[in-house]
C-alpha atoms as a PDB file:
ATOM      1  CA  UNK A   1       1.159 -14.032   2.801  1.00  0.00           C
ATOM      2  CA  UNK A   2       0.861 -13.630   6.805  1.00  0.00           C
ATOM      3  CA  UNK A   3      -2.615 -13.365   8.299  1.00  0.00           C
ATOM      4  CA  UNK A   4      -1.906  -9.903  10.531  1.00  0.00           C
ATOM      5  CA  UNK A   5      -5.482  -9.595  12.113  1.00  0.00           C
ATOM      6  CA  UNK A   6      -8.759 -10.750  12.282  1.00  0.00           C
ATOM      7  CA  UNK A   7     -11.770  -9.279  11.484  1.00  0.00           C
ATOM      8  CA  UNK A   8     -14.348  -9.643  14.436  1.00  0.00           C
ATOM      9  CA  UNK A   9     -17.444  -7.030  13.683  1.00  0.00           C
ATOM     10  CA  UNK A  10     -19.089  -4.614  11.337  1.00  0.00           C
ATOM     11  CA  UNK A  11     -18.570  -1.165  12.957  1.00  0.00           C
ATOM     12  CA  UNK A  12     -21.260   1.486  12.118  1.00  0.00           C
ATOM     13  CA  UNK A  13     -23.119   1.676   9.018  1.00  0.00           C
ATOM     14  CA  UNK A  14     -20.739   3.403   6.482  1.00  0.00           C
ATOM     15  CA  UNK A  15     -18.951  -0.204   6.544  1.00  0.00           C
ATOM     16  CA  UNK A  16     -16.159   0.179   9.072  1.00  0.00           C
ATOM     17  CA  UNK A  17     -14.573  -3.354  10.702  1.00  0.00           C
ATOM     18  CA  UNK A  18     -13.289  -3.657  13.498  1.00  0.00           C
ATOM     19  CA  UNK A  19     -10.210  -6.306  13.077  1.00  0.00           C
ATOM     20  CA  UNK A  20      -8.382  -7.926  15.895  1.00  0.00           C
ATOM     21  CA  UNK A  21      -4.884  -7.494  15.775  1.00  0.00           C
ATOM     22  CA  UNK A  22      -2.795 -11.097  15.489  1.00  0.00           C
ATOM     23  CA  UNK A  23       0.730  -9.166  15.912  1.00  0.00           C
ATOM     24  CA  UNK A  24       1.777  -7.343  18.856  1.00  0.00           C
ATOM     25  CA  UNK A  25       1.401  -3.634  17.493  1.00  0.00           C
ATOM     26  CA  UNK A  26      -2.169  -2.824  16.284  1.00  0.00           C
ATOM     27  CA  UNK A  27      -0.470   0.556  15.044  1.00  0.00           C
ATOM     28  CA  UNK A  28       1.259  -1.570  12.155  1.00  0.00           C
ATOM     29  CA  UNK A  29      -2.321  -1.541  10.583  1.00  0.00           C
ATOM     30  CA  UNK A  30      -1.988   3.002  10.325  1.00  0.00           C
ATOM     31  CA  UNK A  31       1.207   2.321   7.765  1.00  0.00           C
ATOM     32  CA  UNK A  32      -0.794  -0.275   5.419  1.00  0.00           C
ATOM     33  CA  UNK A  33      -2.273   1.048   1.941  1.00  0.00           C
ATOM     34  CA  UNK A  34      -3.691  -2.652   1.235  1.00  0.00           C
ATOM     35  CA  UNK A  35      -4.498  -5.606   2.643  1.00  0.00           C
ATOM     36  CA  UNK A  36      -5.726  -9.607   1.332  1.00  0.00           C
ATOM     37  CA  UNK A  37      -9.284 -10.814   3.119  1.00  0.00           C
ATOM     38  CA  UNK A  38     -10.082 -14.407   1.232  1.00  0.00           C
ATOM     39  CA  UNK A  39      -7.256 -13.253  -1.471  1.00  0.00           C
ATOM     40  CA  UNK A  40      -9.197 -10.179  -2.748  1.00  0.00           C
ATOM     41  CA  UNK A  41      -6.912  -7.054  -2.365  1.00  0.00           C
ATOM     42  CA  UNK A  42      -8.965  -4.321  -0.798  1.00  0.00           C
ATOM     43  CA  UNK A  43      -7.309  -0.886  -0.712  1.00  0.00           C
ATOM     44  CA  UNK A  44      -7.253   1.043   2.750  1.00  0.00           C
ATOM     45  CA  UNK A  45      -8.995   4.377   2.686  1.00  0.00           C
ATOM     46  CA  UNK A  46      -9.257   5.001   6.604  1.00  0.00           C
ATOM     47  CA  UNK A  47      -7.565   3.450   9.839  1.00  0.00           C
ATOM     48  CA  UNK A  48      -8.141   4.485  13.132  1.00  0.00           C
ATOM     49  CA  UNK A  49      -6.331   2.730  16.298  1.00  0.00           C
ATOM     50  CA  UNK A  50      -8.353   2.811  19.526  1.00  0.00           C
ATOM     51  CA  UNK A  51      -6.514   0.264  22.344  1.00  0.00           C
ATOM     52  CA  UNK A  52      -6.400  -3.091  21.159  1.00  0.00           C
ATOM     53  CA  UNK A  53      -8.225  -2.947  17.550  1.00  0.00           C
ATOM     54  CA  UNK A  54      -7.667  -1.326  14.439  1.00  0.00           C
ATOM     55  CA  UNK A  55     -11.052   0.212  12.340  1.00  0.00           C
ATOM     56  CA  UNK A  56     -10.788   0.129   8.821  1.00  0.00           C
ATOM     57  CA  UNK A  57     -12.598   1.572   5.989  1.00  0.00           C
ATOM     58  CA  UNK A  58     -11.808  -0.336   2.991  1.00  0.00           C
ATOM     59  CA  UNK A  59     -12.353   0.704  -0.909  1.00  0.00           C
ATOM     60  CA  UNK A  60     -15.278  -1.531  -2.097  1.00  0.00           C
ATOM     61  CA  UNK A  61     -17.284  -2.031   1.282  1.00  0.00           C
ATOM     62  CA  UNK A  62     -19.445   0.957   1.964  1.00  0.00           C
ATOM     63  CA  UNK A  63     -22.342  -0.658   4.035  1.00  0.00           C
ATOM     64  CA  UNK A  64     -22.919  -2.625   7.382  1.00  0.00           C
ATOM     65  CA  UNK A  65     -24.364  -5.613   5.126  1.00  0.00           C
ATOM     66  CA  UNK A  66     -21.310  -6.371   3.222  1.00  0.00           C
ATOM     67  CA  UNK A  67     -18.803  -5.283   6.190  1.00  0.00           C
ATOM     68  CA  UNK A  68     -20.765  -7.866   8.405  1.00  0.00           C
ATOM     69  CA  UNK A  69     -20.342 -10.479   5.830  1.00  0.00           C
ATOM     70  CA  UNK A  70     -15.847 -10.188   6.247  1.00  0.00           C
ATOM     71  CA  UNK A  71     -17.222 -11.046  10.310  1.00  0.00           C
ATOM     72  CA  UNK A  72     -14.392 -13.553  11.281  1.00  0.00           C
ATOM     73  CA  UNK A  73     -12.428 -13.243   8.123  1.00  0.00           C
ATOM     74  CA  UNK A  74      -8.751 -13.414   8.591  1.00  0.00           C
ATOM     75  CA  UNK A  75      -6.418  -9.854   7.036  1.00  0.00           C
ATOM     76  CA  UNK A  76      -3.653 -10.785   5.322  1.00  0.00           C
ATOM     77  CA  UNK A  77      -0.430  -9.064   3.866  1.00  0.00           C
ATOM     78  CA  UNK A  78       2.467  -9.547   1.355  1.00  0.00           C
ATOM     79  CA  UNK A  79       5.501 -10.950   3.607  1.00  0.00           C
ATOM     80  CA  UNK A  80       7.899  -8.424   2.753  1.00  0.00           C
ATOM     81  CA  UNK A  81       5.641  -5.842   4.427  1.00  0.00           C
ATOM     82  CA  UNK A  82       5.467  -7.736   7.628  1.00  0.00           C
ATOM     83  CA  UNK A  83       7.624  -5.574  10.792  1.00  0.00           C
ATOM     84  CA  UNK A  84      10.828  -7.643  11.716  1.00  0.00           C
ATOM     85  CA  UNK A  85      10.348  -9.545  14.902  1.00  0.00           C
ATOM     86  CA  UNK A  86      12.630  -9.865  17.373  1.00  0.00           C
ATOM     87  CA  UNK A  87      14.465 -13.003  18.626  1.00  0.00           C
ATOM     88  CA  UNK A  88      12.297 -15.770  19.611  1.00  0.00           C
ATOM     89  CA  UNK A  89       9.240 -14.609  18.050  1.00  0.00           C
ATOM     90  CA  UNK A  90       7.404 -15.975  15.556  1.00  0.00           C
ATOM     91  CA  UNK A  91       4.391 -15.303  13.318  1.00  0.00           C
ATOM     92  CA  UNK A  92       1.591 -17.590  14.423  1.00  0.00           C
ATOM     93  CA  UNK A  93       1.206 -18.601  10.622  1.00  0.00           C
ATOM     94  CA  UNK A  94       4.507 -19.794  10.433  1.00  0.00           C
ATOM     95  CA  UNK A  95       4.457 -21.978  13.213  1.00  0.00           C
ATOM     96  CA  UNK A  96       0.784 -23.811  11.813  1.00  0.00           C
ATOM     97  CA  UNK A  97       1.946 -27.408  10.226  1.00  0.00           C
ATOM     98  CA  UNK A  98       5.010 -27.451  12.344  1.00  0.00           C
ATOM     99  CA  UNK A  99       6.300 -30.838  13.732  1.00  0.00           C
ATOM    100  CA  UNK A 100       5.945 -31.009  17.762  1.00  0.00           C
ATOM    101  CA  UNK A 101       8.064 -33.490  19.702  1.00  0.00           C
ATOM    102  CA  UNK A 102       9.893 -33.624  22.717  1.00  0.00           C
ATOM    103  CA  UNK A 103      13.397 -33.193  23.822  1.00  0.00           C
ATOM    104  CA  UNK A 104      13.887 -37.136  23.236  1.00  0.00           C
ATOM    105  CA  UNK A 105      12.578 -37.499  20.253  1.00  0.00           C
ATOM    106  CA  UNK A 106       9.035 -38.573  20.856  1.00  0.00           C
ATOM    107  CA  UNK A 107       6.556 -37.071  17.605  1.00  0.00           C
ATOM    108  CA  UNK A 108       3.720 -35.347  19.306  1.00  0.00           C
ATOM    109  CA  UNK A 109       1.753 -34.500  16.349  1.00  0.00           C
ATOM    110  CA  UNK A 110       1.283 -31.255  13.953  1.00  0.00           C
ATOM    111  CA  UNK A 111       0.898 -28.034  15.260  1.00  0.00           C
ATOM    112  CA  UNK A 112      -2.865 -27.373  14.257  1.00  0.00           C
ATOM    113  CA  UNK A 113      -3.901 -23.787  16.057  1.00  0.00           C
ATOM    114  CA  UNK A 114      -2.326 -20.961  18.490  1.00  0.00           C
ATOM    115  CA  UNK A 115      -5.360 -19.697  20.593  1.00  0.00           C
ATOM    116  CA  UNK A 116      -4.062 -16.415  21.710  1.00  0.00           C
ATOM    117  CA  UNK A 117      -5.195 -15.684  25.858  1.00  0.00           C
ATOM    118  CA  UNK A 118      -3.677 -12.963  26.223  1.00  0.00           C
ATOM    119  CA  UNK A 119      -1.412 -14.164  28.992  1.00  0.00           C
ATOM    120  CA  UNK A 120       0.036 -17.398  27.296  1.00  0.00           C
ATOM    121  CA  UNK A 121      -1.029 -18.612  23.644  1.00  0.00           C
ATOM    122  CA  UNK A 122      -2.289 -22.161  24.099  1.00  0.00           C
ATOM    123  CA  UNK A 123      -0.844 -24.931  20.985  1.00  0.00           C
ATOM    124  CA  UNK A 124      -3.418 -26.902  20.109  1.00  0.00           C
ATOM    125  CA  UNK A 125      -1.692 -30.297  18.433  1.00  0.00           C
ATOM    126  CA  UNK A 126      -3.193 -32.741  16.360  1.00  0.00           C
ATOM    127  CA  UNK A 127      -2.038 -36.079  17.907  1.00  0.00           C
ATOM    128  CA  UNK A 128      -0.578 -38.549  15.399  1.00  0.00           C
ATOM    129  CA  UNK A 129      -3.889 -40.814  17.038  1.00  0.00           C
ATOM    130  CA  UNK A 130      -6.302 -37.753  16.021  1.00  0.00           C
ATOM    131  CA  UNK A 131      -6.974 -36.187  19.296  1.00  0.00           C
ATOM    132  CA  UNK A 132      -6.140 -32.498  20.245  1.00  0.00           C
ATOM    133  CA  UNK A 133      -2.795 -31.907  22.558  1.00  0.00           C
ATOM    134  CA  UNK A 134      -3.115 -28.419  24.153  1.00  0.00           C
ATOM    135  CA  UNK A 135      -0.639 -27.303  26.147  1.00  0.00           C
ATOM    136  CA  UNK A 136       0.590 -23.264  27.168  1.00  0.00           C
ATOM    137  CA  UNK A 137       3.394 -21.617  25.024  1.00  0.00           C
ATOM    138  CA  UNK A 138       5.617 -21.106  28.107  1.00  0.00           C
ATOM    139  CA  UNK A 139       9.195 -20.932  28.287  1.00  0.00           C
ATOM    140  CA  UNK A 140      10.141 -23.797  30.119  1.00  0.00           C
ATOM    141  CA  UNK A 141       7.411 -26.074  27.855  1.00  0.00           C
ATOM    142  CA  UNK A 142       8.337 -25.083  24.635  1.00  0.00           C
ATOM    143  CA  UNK A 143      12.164 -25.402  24.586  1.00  0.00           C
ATOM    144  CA  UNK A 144      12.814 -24.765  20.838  1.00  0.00           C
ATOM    145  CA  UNK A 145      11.479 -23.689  17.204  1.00  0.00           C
ATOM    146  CA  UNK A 146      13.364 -24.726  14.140  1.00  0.00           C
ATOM    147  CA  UNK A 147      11.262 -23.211  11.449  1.00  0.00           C
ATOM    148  CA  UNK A 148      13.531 -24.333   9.107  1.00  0.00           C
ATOM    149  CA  UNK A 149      12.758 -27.600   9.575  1.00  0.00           C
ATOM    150  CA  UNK A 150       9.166 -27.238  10.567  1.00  0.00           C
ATOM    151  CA  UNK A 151       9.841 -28.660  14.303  1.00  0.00           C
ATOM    152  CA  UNK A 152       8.573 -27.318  17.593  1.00  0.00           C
ATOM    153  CA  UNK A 153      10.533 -29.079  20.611  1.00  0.00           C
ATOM    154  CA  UNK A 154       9.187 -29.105  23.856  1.00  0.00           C
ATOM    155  CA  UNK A 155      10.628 -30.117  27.625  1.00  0.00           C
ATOM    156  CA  UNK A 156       8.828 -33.657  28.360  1.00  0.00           C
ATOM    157  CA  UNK A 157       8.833 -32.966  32.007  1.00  0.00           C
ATOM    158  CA  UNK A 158       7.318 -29.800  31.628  1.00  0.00           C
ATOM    159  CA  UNK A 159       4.810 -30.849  29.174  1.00  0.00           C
ATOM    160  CA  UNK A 160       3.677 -33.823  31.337  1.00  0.00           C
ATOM    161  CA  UNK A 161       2.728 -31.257  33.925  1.00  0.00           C
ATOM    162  CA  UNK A 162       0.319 -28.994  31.408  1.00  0.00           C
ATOM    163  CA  UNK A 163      -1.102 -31.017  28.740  1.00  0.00           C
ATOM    164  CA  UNK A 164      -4.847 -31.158  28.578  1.00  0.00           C
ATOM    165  CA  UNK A 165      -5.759 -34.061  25.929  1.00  0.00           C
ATOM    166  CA  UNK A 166      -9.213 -34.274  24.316  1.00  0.00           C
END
């Protein structure tokens, strides 16, 4: 499964949510029949895009009550219906429980939570001394992904100069 959007509101009364997309097309959500929320499978019966979110009407919730209650929920899909990415990008749920450590070796921690900006996700790491390592998903910081082997590799240099610790 791969968590595909979020849902962030009850929308209207007939029991409409609004979800937050977690990919980088919203429209993937028009081609769906189904989707997971908590591992229940909910059939689609209406999507409409409008800019960044996706509105659906699913079988099963037909009132404000019970589509507030999904508020925050994360949408889910089978894998194989996930869109190809392209090179050197990754599904956000892929990259949770990865490995961080630097370019000489050094174990950061475990990649705990992507908090998505909008201009550069932010890694939040648990430390291997249990605080939180956040630091920007840039280019120059984060120098490799091995999903494969569950291992994030970042520049040390670079890192040194955007880490916040708490």
């Amino acid at each position: 499964m791969v968590a595909i959007g979020k849902i962030v509101k009850a929308q209207g009364i007939r029991g409409e949510v609004k979800v937050m997309s977690l990919t980088r097309d919203v429209t993937h959500f028009a081609v769906l029949k189904n989707v997971y929320i908590d591992g229940v499978l909910y059939d689609i019966k209406a999507v409409r895009i409008s800019g960044d979110f996706a509105y659906l009407l699913l079988d099963g919730i037909s009132d404000r009550n019970t589509a507030e209650s999904l508020r925050n929920k994360q949408i889910s899909i089978e894998r194989d219906k996930v869109k190809p990415l392209d090179t050197d990008e990754y599904y956000i749920s892929d990259l949770i429980g990865c490995r961080v450590v630097t370019t000489d070796g050094l174990e950061i921690g475990t990649l705990a939570e992507v908090i998505e900006t909008g201009t550069a996700d932010v890694f939040v790491v648990k430390s291997t001394d249990g605080k939180d390592v956040l630091f920007p998903h840039l280019t120059r910081v984060v120098v490799g992904v091995d999903l494969g082997s569950r291992v994030v590799t970042v520049d040390k240099t670079e890192l040194d100069k955007v880490i916040v610790i708490n």
